[in-house]
C-alpha atoms as a PDB file:
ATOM      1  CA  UNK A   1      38.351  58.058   5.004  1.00  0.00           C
ATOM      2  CA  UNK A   2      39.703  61.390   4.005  1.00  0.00           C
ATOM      3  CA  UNK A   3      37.275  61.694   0.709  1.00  0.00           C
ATOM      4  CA  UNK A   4      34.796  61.147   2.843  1.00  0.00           C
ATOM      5  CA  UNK A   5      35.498  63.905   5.535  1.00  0.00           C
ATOM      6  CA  UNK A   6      36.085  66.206   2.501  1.00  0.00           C
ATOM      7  CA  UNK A   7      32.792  65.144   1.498  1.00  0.00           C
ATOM      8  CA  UNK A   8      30.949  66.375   4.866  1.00  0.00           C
ATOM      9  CA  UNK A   9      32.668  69.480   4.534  1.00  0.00           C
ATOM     10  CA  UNK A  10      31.424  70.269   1.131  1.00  0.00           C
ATOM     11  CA  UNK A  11      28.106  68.960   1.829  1.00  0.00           C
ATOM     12  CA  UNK A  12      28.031  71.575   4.130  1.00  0.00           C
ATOM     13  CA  UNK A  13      29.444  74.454   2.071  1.00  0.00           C
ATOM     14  CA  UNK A  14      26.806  73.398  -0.551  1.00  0.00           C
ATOM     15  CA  UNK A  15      23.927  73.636   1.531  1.00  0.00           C
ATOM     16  CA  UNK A  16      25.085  76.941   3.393  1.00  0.00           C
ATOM     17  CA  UNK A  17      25.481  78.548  -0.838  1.00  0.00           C
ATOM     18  CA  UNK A  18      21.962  77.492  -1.600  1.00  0.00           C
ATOM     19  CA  UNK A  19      20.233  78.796   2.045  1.00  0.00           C
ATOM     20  CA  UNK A  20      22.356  82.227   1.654  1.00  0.00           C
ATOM     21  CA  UNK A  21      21.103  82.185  -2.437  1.00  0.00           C
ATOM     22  CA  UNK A  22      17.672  81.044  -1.581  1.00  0.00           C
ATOM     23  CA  UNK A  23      17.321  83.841   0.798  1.00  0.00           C
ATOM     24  CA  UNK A  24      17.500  86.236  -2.046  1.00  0.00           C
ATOM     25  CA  UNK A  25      15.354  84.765  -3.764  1.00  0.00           C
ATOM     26  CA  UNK A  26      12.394  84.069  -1.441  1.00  0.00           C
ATOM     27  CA  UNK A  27       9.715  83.993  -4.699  1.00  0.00           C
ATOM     28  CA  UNK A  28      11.749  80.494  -6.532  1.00  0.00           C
ATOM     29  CA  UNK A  29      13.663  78.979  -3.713  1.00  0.00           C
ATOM     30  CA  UNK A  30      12.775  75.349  -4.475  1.00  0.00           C
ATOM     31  CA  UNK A  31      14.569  76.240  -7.768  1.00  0.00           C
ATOM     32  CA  UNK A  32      17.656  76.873  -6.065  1.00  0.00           C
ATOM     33  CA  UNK A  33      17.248  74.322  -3.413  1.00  0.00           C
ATOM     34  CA  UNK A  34      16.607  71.905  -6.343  1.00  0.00           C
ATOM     35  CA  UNK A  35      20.185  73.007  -7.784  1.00  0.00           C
ATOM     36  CA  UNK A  36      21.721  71.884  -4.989  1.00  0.00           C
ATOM     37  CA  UNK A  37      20.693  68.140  -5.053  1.00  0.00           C
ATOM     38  CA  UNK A  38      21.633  68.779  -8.926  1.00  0.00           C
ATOM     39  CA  UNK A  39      25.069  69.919  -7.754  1.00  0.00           C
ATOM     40  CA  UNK A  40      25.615  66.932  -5.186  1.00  0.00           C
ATOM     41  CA  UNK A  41      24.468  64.594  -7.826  1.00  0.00           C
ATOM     42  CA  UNK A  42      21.761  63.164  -6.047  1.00  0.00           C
ATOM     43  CA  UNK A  43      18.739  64.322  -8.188  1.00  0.00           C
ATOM     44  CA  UNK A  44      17.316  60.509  -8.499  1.00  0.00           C
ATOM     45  CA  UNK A  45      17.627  59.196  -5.598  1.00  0.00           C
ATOM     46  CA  UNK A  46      16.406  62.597  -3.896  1.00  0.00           C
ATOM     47  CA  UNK A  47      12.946  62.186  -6.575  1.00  0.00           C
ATOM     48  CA  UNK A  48      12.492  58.821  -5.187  1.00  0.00           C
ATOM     49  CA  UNK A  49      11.874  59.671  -1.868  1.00  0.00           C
ATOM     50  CA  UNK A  50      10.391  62.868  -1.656  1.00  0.00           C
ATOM     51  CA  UNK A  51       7.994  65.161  -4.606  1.00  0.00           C
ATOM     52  CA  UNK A  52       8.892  68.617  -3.201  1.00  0.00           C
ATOM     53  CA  UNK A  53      12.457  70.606  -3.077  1.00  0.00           C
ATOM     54  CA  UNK A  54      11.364  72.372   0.168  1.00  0.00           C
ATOM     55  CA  UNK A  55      14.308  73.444   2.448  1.00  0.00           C
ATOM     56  CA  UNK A  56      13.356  71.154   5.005  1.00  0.00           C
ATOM     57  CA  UNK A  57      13.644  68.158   2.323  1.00  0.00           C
ATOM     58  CA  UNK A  58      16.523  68.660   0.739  1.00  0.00           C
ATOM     59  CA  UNK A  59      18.581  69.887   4.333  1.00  0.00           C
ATOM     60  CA  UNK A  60      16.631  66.686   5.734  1.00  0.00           C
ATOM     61  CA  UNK A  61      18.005  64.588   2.944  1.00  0.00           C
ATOM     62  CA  UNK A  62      21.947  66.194   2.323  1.00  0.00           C
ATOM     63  CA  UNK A  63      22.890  66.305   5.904  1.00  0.00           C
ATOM     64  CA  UNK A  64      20.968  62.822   8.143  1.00  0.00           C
ATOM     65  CA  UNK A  65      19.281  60.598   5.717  1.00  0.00           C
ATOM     66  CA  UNK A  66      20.740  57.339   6.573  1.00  0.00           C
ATOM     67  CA  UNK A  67      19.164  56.193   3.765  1.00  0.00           C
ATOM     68  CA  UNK A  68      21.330  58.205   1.617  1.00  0.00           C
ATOM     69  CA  UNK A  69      24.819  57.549   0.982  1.00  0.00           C
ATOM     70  CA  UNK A  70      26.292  60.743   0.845  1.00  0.00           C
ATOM     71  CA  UNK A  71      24.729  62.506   3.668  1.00  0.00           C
ATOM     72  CA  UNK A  72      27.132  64.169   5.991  1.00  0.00           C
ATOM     73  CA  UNK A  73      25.463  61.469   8.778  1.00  0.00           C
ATOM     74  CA  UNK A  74      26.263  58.950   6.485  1.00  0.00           C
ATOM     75  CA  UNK A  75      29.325  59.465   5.386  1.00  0.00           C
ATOM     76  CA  UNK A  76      31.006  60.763   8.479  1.00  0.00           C
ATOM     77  CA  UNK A  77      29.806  57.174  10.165  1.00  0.00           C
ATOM     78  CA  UNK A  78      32.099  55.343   6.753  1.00  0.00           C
ATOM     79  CA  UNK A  79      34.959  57.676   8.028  1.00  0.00           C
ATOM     80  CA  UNK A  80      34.864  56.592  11.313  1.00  0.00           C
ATOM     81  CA  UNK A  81      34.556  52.882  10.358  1.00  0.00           C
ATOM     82  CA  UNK A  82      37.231  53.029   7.908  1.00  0.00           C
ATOM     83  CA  UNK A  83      39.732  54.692  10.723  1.00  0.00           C
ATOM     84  CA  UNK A  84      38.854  52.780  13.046  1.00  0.00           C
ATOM     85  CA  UNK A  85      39.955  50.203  10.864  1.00  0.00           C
ATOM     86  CA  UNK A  86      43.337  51.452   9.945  1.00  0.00           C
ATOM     87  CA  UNK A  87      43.280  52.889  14.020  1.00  0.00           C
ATOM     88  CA  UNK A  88      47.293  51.594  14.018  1.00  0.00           C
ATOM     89  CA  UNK A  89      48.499  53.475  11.445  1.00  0.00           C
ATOM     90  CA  UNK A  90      46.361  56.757  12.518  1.00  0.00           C
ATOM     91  CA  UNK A  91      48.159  58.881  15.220  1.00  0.00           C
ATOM     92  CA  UNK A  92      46.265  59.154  18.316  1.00  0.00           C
ATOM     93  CA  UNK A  93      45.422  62.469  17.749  1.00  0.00           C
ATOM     94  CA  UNK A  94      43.706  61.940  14.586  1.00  0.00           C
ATOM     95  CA  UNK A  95      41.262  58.750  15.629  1.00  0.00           C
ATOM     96  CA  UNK A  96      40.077  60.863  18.360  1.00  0.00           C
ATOM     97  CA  UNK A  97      39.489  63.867  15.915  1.00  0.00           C
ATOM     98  CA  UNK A  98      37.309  61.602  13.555  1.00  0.00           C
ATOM     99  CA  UNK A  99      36.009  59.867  16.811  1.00  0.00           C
ATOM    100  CA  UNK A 100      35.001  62.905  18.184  1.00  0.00           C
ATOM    101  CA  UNK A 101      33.676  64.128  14.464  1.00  0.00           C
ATOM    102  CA  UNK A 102      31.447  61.258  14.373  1.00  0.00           C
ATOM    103  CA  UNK A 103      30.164  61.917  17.958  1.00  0.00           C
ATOM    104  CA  UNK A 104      29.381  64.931  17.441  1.00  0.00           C
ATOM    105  CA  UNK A 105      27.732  65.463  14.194  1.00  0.00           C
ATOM    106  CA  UNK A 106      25.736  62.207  14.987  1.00  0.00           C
ATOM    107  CA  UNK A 107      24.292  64.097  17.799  1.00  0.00           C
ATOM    108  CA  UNK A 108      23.971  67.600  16.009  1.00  0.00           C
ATOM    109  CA  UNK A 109      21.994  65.829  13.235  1.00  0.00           C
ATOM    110  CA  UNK A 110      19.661  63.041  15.431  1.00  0.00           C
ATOM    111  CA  UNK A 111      16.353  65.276  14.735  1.00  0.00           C
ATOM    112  CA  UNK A 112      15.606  67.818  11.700  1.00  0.00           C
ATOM    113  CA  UNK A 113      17.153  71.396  11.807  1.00  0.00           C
ATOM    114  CA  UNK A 114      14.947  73.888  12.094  1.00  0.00           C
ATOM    115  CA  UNK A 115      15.963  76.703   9.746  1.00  0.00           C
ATOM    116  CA  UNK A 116      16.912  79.237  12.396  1.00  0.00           C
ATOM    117  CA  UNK A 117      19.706  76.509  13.448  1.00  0.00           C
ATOM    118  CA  UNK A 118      20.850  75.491  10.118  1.00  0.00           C
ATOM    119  CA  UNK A 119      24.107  78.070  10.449  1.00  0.00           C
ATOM    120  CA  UNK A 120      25.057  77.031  13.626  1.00  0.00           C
ATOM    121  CA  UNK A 121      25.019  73.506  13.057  1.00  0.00           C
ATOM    122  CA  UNK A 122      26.755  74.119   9.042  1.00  0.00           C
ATOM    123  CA  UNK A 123      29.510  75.819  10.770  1.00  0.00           C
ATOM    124  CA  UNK A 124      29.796  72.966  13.596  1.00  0.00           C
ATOM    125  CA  UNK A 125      30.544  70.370  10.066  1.00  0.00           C
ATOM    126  CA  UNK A 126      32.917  72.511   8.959  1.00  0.00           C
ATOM    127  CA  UNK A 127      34.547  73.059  12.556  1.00  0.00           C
ATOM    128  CA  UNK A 128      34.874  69.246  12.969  1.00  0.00           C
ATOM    129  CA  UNK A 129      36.616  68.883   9.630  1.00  0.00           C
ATOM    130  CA  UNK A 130      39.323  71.330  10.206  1.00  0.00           C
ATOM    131  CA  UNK A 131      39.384  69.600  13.413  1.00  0.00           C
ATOM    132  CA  UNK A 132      40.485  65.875  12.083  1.00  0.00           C
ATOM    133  CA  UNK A 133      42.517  68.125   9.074  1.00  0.00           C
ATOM    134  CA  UNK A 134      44.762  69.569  11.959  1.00  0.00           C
ATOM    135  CA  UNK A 135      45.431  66.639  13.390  1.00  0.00           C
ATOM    136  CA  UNK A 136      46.736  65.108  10.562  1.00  0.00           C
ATOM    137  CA  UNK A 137      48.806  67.927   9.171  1.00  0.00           C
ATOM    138  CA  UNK A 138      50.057  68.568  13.095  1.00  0.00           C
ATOM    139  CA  UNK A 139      50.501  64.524  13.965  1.00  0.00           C
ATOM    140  CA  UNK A 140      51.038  62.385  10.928  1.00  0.00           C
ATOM    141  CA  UNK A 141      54.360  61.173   9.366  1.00  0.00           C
ATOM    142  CA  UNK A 142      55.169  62.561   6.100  1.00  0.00           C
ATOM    143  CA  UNK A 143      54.643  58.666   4.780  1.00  0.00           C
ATOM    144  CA  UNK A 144      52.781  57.372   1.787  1.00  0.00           C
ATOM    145  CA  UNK A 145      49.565  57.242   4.740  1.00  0.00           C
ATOM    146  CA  UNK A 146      49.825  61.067   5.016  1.00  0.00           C
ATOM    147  CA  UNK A 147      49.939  61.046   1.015  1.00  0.00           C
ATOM    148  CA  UNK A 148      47.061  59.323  -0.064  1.00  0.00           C
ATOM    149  CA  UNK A 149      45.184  61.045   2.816  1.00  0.00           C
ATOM    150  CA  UNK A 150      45.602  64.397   1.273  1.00  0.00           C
ATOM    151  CA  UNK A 151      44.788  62.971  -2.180  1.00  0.00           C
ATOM    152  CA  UNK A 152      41.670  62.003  -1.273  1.00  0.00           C
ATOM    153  CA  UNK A 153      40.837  65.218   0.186  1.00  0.00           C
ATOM    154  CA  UNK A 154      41.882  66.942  -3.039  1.00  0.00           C
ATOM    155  CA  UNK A 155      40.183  64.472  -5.545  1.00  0.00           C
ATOM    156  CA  UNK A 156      37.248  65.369  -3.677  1.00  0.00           C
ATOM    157  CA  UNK A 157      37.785  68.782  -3.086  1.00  0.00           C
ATOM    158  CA  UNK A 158      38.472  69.376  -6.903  1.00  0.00           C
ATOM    159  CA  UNK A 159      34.865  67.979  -7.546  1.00  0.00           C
ATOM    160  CA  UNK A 160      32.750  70.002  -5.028  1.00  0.00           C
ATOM    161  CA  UNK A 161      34.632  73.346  -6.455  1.00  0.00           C
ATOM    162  CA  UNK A 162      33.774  72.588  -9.863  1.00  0.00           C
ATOM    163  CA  UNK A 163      30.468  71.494  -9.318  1.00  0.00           C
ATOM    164  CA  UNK A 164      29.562  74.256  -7.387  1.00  0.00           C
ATOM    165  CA  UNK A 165      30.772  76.620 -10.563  1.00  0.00           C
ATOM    166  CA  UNK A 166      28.948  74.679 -12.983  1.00  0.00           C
ATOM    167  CA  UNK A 167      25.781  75.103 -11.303  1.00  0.00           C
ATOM    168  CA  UNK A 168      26.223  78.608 -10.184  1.00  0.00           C
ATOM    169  CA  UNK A 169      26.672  79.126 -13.746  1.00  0.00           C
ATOM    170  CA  UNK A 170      23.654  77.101 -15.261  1.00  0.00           C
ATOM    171  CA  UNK A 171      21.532  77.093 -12.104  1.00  0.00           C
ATOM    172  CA  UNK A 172      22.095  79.855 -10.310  1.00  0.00           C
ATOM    173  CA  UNK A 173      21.146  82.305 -12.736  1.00  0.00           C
ATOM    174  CA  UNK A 174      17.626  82.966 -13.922  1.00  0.00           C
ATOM    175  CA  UNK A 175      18.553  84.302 -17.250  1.00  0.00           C
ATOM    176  CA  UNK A 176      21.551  84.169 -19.583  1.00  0.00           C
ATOM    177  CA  UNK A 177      20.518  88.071 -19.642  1.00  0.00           C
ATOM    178  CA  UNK A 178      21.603  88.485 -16.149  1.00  0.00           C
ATOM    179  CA  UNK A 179      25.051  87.302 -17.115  1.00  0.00           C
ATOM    180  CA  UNK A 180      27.378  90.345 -15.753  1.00  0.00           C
ATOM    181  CA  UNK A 181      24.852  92.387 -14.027  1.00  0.00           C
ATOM    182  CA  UNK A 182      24.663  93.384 -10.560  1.00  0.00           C
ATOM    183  CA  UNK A 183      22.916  90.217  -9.630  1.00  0.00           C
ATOM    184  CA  UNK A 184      25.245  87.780 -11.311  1.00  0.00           C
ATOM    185  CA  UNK A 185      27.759  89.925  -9.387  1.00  0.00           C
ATOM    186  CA  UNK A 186      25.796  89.315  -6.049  1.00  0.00           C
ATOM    187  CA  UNK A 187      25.562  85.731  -6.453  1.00  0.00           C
ATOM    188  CA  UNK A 188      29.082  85.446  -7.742  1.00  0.00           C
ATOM    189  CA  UNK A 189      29.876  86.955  -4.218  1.00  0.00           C
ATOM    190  CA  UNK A 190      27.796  84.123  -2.170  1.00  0.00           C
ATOM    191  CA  UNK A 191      29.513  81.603  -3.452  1.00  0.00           C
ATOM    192  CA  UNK A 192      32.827  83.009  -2.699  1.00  0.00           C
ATOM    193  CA  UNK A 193      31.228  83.604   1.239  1.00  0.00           C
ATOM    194  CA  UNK A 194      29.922  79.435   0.921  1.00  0.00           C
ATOM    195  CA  UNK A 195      33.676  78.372   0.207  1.00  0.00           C
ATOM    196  CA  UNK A 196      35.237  80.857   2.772  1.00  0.00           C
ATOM    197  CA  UNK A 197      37.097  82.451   0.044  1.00  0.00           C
ATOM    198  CA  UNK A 198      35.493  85.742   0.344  1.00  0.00           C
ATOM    199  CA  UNK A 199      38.114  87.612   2.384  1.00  0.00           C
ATOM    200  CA  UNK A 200      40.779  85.810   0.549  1.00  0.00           C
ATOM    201  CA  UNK A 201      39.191  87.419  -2.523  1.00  0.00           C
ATOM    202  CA  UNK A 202      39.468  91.095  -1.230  1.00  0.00           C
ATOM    203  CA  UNK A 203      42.871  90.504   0.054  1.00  0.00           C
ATOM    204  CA  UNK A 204      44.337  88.848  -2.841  1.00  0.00           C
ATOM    205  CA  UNK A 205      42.650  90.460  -6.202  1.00  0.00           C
ATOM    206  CA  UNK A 206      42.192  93.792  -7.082  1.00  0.00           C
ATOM    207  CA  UNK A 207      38.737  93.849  -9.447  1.00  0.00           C
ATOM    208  CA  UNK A 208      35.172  94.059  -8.616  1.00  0.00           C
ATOM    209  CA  UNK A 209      32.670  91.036  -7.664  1.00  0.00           C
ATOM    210  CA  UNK A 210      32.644  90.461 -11.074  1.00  0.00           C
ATOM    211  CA  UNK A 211      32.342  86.767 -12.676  1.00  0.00           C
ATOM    212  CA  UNK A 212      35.494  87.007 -14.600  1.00  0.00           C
ATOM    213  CA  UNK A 213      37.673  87.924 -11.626  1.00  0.00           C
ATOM    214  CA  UNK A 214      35.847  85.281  -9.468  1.00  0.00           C
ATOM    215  CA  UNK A 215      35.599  82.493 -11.710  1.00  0.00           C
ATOM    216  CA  UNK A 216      39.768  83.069 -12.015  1.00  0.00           C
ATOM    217  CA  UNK A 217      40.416  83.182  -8.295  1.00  0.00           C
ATOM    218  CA  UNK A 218      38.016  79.883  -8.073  1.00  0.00           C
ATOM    219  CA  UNK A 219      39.551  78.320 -11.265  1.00  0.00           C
ATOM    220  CA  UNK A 220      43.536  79.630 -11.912  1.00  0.00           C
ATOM    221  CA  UNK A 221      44.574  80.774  -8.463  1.00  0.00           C
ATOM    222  CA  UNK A 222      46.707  78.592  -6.653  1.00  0.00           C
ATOM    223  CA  UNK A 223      47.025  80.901  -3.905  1.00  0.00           C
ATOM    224  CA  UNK A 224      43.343  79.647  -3.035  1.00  0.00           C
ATOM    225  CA  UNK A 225      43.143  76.305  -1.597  1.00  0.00           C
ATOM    226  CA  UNK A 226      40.400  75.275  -2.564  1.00  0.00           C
ATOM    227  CA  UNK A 227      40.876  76.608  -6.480  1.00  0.00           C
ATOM    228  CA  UNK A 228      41.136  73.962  -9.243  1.00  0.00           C
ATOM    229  CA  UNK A 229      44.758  75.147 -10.025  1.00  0.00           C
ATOM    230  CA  UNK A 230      45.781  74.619  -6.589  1.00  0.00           C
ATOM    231  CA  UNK A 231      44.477  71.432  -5.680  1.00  0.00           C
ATOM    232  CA  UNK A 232      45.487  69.862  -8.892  1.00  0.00           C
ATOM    233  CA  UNK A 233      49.373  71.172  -8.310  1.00  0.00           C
ATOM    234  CA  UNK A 234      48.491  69.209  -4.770  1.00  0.00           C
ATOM    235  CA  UNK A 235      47.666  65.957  -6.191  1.00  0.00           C
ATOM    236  CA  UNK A 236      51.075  65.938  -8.555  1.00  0.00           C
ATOM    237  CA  UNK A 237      53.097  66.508  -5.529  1.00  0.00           C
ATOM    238  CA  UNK A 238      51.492  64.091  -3.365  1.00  0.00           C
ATOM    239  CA  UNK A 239      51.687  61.394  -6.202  1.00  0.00           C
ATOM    240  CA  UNK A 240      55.397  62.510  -7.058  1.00  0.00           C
ATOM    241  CA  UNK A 241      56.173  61.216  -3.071  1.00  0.00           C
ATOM    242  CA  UNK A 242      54.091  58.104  -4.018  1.00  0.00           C
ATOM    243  CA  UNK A 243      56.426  57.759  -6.667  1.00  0.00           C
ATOM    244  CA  UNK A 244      59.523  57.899  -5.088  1.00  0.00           C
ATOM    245  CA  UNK A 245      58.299  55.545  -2.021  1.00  0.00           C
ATOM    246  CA  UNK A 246      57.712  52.754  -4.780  1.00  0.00           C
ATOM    247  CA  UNK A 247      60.247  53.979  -7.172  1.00  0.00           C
ATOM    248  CA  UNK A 248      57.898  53.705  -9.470  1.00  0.00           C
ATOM    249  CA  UNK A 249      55.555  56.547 -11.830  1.00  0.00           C
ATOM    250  CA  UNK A 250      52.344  54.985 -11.718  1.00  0.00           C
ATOM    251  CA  UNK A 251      49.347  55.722 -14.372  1.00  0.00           C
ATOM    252  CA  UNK A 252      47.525  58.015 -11.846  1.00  0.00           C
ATOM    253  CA  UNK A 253      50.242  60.457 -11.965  1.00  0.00           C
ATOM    254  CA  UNK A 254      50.717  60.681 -15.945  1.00  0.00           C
ATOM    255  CA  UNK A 255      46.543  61.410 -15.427  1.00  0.00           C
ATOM    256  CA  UNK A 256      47.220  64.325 -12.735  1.00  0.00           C
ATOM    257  CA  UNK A 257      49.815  65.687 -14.520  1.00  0.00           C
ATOM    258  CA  UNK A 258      47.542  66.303 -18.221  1.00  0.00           C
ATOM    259  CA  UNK A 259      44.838  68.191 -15.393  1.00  0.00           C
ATOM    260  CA  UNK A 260      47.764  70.333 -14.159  1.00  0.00           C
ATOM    261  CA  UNK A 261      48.646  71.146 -17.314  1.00  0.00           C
ATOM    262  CA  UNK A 262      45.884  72.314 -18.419  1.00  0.00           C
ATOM    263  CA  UNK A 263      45.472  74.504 -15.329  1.00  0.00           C
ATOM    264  CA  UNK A 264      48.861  76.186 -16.302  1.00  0.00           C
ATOM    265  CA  UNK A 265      49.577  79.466 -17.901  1.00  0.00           C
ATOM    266  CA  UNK A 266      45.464  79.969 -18.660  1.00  0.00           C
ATOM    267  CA  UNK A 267      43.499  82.952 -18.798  1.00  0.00           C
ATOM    268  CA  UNK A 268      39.824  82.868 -17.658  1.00  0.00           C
ATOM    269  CA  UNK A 269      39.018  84.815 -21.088  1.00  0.00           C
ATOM    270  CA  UNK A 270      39.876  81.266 -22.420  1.00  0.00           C
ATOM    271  CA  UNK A 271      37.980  79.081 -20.524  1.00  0.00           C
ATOM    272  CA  UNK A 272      35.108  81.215 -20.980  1.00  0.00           C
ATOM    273  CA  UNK A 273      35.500  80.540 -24.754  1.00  0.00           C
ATOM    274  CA  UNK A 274      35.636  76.926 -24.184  1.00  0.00           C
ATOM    275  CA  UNK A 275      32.524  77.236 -22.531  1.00  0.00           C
ATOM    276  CA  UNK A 276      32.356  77.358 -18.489  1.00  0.00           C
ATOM    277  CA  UNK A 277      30.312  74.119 -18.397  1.00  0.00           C
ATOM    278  CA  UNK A 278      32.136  72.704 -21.209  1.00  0.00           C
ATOM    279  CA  UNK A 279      35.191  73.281 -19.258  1.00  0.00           C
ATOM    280  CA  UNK A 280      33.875  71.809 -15.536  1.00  0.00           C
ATOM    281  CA  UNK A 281      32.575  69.028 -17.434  1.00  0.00           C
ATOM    282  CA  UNK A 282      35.900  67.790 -18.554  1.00  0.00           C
ATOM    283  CA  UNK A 283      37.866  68.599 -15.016  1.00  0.00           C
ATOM    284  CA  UNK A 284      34.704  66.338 -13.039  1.00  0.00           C
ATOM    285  CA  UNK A 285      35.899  63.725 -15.810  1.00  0.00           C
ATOM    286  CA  UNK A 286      39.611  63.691 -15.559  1.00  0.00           C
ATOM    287  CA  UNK A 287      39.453  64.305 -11.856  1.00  0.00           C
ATOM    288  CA  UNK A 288      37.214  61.053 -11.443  1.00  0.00           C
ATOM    289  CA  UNK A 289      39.652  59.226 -13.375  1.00  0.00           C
ATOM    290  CA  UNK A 290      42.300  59.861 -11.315  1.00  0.00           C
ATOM    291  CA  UNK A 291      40.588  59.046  -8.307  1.00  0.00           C
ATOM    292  CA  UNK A 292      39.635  55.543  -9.949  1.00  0.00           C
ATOM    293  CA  UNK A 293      43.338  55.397 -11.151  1.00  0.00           C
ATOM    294  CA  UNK A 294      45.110  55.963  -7.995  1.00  0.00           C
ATOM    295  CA  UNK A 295      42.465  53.252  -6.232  1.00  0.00           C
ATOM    296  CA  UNK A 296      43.576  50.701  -9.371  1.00  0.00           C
ATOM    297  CA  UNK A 297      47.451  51.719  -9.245  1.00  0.00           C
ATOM    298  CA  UNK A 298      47.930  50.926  -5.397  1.00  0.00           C
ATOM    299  CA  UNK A 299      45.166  48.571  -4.353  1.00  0.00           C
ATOM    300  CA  UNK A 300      47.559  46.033  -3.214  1.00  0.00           C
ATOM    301  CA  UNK A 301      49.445  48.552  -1.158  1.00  0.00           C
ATOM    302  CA  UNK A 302      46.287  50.042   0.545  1.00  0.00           C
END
């Protein structure tokens, strides 16, 4: 339920990164809108239905294509069959928030958005998501419920951050020779304004929009909730209380722990010698690991 909320949210994000980026770029904006089905991994099935990576197509297909699995129509209607599900061990306070979620984006999203409207009703996603997020921090029991909720907002959280760095790396930019000038720097900033981090970003570091400083606050600072560092340091301690509800240190947490690790005591000089991609590559791996771990280690539990 919870990966899938997280998913609606990011969907969201994504789309508002490539509509602020495409704007810049008026002359090539299928190219970026085309990185953004790249980034949400949905390149095939987006080819198969339509042969153009207009704005109107790919909005169309990211945010009410029932036909599509991960469109925010789509998978907010999974959430709110999966809670309804589990309804007794919700809180009142958070079926009605996913209730209401699935009300409302279900009518926000029952006709095409024109472009002019496309903010409005972006912001509404993310709205209803911190909705259903304050409920549960503000209702729930600190149980192994309220645990693997979070996880699966993490897991999915730690995807959509590193996917959107891996493209704004690869994607974004329309020449390796544009790597540290003013328009890396520019686009560096949009994504920063597409996962509401840009404000953090003044507050909290002192440099320049440059892509080293950025990259580290997205990457290495867990001050920044939605940073790799961060959320990975959240799945450990949500899988440590797992571990002491069952007594038991399951596989999924020996997993989270390696990602942590390497999240620890870096420098972003060092990931960029790894190689940025290389680097995102491996976290999108280990992260869907322990997703698929956690689902193996407590199936009969949940």
């Amino acid at each position: 339920m919870f990966r899938f909320l997280e998913r609606a949210e990011n969907t969201a994000r994504l789309i508002e990164a490539g509509f602020r980026i495409a704007l810049t770029r008026s002359n090539d904006a299928d190219s970026e809108w085309k990185s953004v089905i790249i980034t949400s991994a949905a390149q095939q099935a987006f080819e198969a239905r339509h042969d153009k990576y207009s704005s109107g197509n790919v909005v169309n297909f990211l945010l009410r294509d029932p036909d599509n699995p991960s469109s925010v129509l789509s998978v907010t209607k999974s959430a709110r069959d999966n809670a309804r599900l589990v309804r007794t061990a919700l809180t009142t306070e958070v079926w009605a928030a996913v209730n209401e979620t699935w009300m409302v984006l279900t009518d926000a999203l029952k006709r095409p958005i024109p472009e002019t409207e496309l903010p409005a009703v972006l912001a509404t996603i993310r709205q209803q998501s911190a909705l259903v997020r304050g409920a549960l921090v503000g209702t729930m029991l600190r149980n192994d419920i309220f645990d693997f909720c979070r996880l699966g907002t993490f897991i999915e959280r730690i995807d959509s951050t590193a996917r959107i760095i891996d493209v704004k790396y690869y994607a974004l930019l329309p020449a390796p020779s544009f790597v540290g000038s003013r328009m890396d720097n520019v686009q560096w900033e949009t994504i920063l304004r597409s996962v509401s981090a840009h404000r953090s970003f003044r507050w909290a570091v002192e440099d320049d929009f440059t892509a080293p400083a950025i990259a580290d606050f997205l990457i290495l600072d867990d001050r920044m909730p939605r940073s790799l560092s961060h959320c990975a340091a959240q799945l450990v301690n949500n899988l440590g209380h797992l571990a002491k509800d069952y007594a038991e240190v399951k596989p999924s947490h020996d997993l989270a722990d390696r990602m942590n690790a390497r999240l620890k005591d870096r420098d972003i000089g060092s990931i960029f010698d790894e190689g940025l991609h290389e680097f995102t590559g491996s976290i999108l791996r280990e992260n869907a690991a322990i997703g698929m771990q956690i689902e193996a280690d407590y199936r009969f539990n949940h």
